[in-house]
N, C-alpha and C. Protein backbone atom coordinates (compact mmCIF):
# COMPACT_ATOMS: atom_id res chain seq x y z
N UNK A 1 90.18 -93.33 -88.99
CA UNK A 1 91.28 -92.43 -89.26
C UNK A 1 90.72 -91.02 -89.40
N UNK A 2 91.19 -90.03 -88.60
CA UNK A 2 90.50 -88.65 -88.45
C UNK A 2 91.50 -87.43 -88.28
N UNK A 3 91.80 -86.70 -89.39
CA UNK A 3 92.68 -86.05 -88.82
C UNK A 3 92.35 -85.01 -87.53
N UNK A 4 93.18 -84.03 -87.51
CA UNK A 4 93.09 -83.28 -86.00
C UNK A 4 92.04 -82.34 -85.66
N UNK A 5 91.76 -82.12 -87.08
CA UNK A 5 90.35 -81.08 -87.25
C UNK A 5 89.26 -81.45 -87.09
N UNK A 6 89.14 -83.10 -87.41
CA UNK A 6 88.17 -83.83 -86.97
C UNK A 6 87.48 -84.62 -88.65
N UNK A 7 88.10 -83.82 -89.45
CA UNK A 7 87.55 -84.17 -90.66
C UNK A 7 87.94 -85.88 -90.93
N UNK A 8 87.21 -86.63 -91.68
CA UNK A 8 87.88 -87.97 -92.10
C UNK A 8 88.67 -87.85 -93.21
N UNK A 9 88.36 -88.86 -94.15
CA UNK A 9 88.92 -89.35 -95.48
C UNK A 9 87.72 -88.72 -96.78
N UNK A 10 86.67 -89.06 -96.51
CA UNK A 10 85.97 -88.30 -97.71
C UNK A 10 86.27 -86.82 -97.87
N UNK A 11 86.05 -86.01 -96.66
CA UNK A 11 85.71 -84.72 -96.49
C UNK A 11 87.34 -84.43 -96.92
N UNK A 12 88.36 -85.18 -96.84
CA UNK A 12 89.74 -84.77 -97.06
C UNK A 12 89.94 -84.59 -98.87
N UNK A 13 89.28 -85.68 -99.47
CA UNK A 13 89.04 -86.12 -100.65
C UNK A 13 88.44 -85.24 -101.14
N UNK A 14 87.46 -85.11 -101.03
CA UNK A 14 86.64 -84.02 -101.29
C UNK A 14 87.29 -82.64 -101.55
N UNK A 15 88.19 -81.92 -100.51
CA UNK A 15 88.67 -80.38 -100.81
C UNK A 15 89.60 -80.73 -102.15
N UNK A 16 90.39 -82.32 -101.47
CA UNK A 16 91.60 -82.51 -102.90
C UNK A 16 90.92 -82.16 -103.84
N UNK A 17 90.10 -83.13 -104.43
CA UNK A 17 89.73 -83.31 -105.81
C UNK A 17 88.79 -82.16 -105.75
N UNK A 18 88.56 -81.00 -105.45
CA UNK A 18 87.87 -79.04 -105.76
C UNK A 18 88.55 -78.83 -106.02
N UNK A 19 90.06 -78.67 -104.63
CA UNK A 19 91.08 -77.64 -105.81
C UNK A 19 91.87 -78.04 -106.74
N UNK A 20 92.24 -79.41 -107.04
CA UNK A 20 92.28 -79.87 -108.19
C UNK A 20 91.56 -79.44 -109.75
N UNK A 21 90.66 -79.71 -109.21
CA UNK A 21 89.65 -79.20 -110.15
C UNK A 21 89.56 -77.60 -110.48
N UNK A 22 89.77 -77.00 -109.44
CA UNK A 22 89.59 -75.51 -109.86
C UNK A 22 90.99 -75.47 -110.74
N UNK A 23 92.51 -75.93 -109.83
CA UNK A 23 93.88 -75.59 -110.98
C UNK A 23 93.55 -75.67 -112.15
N UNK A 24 92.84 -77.07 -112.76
CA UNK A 24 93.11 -77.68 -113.88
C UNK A 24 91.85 -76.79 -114.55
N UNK A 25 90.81 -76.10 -114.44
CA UNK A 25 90.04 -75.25 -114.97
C UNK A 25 90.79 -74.33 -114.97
N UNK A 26 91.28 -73.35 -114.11
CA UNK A 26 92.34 -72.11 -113.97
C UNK A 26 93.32 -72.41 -115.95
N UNK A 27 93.92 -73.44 -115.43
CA UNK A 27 95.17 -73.76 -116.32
C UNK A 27 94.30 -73.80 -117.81
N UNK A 28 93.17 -74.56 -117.72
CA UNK A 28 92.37 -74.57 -119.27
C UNK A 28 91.87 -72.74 -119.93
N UNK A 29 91.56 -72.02 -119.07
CA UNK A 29 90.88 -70.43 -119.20
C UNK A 29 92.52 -69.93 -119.41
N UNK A 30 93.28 -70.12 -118.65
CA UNK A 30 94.51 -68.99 -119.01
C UNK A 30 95.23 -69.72 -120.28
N UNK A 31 95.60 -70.70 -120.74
CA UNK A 31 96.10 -71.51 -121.94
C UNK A 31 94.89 -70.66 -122.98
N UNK A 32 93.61 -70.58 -122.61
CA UNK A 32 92.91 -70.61 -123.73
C UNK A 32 92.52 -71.62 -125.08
N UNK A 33 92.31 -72.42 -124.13
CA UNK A 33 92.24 -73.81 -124.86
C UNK A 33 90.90 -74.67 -124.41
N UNK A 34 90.26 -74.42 -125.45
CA UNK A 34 88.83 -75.36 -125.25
C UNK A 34 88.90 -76.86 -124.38
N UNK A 35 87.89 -77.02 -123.71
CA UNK A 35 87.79 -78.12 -122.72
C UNK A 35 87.14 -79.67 -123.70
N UNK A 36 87.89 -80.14 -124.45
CA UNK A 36 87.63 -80.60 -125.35
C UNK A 36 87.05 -82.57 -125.16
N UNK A 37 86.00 -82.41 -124.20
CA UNK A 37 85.42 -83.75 -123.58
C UNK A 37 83.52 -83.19 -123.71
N UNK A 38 83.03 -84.05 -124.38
CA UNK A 38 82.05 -84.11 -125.24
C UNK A 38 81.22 -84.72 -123.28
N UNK A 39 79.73 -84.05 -123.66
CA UNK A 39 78.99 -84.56 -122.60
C UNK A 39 78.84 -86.26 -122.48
N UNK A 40 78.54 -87.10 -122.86
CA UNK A 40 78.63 -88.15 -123.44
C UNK A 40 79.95 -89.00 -122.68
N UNK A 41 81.50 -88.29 -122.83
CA UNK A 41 82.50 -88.69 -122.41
C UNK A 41 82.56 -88.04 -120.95
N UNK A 42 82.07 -87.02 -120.87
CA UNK A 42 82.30 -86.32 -118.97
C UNK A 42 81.23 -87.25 -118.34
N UNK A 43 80.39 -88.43 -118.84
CA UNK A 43 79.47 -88.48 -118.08
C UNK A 43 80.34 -90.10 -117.75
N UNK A 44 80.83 -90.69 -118.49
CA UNK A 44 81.82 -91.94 -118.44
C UNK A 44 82.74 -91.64 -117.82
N UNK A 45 83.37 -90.57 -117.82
CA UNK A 45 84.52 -89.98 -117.17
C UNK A 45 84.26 -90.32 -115.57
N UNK A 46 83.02 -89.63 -115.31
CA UNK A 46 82.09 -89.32 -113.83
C UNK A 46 82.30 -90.41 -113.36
N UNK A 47 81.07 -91.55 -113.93
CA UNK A 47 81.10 -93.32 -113.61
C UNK A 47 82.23 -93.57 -113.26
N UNK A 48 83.73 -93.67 -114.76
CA UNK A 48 85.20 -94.41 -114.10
C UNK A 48 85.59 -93.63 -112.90
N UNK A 49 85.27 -92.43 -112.37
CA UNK A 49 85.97 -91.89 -111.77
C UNK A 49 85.37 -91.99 -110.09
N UNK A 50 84.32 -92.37 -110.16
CA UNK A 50 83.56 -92.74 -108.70
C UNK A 50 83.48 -94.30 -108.70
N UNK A 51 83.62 -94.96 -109.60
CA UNK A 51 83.16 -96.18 -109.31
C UNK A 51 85.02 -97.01 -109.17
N UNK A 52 85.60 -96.34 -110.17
CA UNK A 52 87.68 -96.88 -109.92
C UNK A 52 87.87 -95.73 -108.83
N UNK A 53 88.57 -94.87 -108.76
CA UNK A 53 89.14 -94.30 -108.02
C UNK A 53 88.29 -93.98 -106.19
N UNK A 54 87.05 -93.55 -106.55
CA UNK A 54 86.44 -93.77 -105.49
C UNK A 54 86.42 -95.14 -104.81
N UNK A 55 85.92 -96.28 -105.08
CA UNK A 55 85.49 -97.51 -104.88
C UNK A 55 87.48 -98.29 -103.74
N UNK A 56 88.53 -97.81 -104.78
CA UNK A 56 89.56 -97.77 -104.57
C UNK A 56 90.07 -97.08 -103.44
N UNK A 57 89.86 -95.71 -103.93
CA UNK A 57 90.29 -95.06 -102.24
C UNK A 57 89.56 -95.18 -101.02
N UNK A 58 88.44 -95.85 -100.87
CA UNK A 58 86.93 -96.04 -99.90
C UNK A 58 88.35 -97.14 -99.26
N UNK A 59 88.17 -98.55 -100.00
CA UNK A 59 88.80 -99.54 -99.54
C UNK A 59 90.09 -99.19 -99.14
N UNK A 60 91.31 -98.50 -99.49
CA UNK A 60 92.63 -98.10 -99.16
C UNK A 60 92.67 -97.46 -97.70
N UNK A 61 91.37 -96.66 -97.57
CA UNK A 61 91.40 -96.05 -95.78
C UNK A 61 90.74 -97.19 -95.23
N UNK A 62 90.14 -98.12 -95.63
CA UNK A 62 89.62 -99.14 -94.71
C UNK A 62 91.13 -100.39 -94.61
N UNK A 63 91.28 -100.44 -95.26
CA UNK A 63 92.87 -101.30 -95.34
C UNK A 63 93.72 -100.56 -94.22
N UNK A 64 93.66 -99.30 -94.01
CA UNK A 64 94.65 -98.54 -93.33
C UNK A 64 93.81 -98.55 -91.54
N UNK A 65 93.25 -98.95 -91.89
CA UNK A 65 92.06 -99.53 -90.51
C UNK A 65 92.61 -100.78 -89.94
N UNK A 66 93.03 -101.86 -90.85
CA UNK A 66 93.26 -102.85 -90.21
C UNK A 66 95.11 -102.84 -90.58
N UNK A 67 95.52 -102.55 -91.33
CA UNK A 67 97.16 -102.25 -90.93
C UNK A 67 98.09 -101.21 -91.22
N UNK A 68 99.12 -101.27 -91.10
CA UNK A 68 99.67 -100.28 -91.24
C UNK A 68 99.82 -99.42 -92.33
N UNK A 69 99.90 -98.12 -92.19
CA UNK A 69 99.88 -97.37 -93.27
C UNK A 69 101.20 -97.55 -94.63
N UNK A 70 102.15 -97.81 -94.14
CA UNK A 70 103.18 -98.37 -94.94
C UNK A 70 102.67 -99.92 -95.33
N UNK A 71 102.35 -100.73 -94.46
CA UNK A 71 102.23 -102.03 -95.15
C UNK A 71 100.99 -101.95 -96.26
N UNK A 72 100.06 -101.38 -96.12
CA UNK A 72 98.78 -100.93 -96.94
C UNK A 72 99.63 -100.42 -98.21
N UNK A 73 100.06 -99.00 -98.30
CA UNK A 73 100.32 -98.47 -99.46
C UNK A 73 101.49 -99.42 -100.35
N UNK A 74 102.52 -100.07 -99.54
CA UNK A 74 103.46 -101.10 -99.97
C UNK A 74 102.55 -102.52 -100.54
N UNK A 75 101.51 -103.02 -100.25
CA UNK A 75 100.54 -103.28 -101.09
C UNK A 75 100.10 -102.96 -102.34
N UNK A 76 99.47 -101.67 -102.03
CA UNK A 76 98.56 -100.73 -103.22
C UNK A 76 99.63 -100.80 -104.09
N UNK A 77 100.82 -100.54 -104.01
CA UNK A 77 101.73 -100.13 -105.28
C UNK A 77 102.64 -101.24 -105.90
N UNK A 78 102.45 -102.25 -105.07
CA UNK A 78 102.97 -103.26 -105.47
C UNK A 78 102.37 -104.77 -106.26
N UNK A 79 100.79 -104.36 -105.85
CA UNK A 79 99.83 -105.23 -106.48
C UNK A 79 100.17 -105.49 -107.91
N UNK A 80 99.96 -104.74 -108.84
CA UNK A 80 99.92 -104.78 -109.91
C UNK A 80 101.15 -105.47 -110.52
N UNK A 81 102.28 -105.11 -109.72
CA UNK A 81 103.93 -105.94 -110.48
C UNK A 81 103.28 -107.17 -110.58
N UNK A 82 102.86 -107.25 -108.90
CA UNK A 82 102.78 -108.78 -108.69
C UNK A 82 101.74 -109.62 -109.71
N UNK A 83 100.57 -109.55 -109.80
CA UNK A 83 99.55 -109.43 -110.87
C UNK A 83 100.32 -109.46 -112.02
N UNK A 84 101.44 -108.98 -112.62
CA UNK A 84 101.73 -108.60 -114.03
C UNK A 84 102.70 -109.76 -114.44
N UNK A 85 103.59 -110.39 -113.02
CA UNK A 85 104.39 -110.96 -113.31
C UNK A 85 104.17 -112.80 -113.08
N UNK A 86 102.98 -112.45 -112.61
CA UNK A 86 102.63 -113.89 -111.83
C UNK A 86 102.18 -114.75 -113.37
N UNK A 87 102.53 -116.17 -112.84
CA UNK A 87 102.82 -117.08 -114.10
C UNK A 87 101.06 -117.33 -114.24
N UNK A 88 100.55 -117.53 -115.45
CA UNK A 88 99.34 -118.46 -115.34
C UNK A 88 99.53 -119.60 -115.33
N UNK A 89 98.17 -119.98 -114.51
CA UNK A 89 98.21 -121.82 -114.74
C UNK A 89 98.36 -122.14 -113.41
């Protein structure tokens, strides 16, 4: 999956989650409100955040490899009901 520029899925990921990152710094400096996550917690933060969300979105463009982009995301968002509601045993 490549968009037209030629870029893939990381390199797409990648600009998201900068300017993401720059808003949500922007929004912390103009509030004036200390960034209140201890080194210790940004470094756990890092891990959940490459190992869940990365690990997650890696597999979601490879899912979108083998079907459709609606049947994939109608998956992704529906997993969890299913998971939540399913009987044990």
């Amino acid at each position: 999956m490549h968009t037209t520029a030629g870029s893939g899925p990381p390199a797409m990921l990648s600009i998201r989650f900068i300017l993401a990152s720059a808003v949500i710094w922007l929004i912390i400096v103009l509030l004036k409100k200390p960034a209140a996550v201890s080194p210790a917690d940004l470094k756990q933060l890092a891990i959940l955040s490459l190992l869940g969300y990365g690990v997650a979105t890696t597999l979601f463009f490879q899912a979108i490899k083998l079907l459709s982009a609606s049947l994939a995301s109608l998956l992704l968002y529906t997993y969890p009901l299913i998971v939540f509601t399913k009987e044990p045993g």
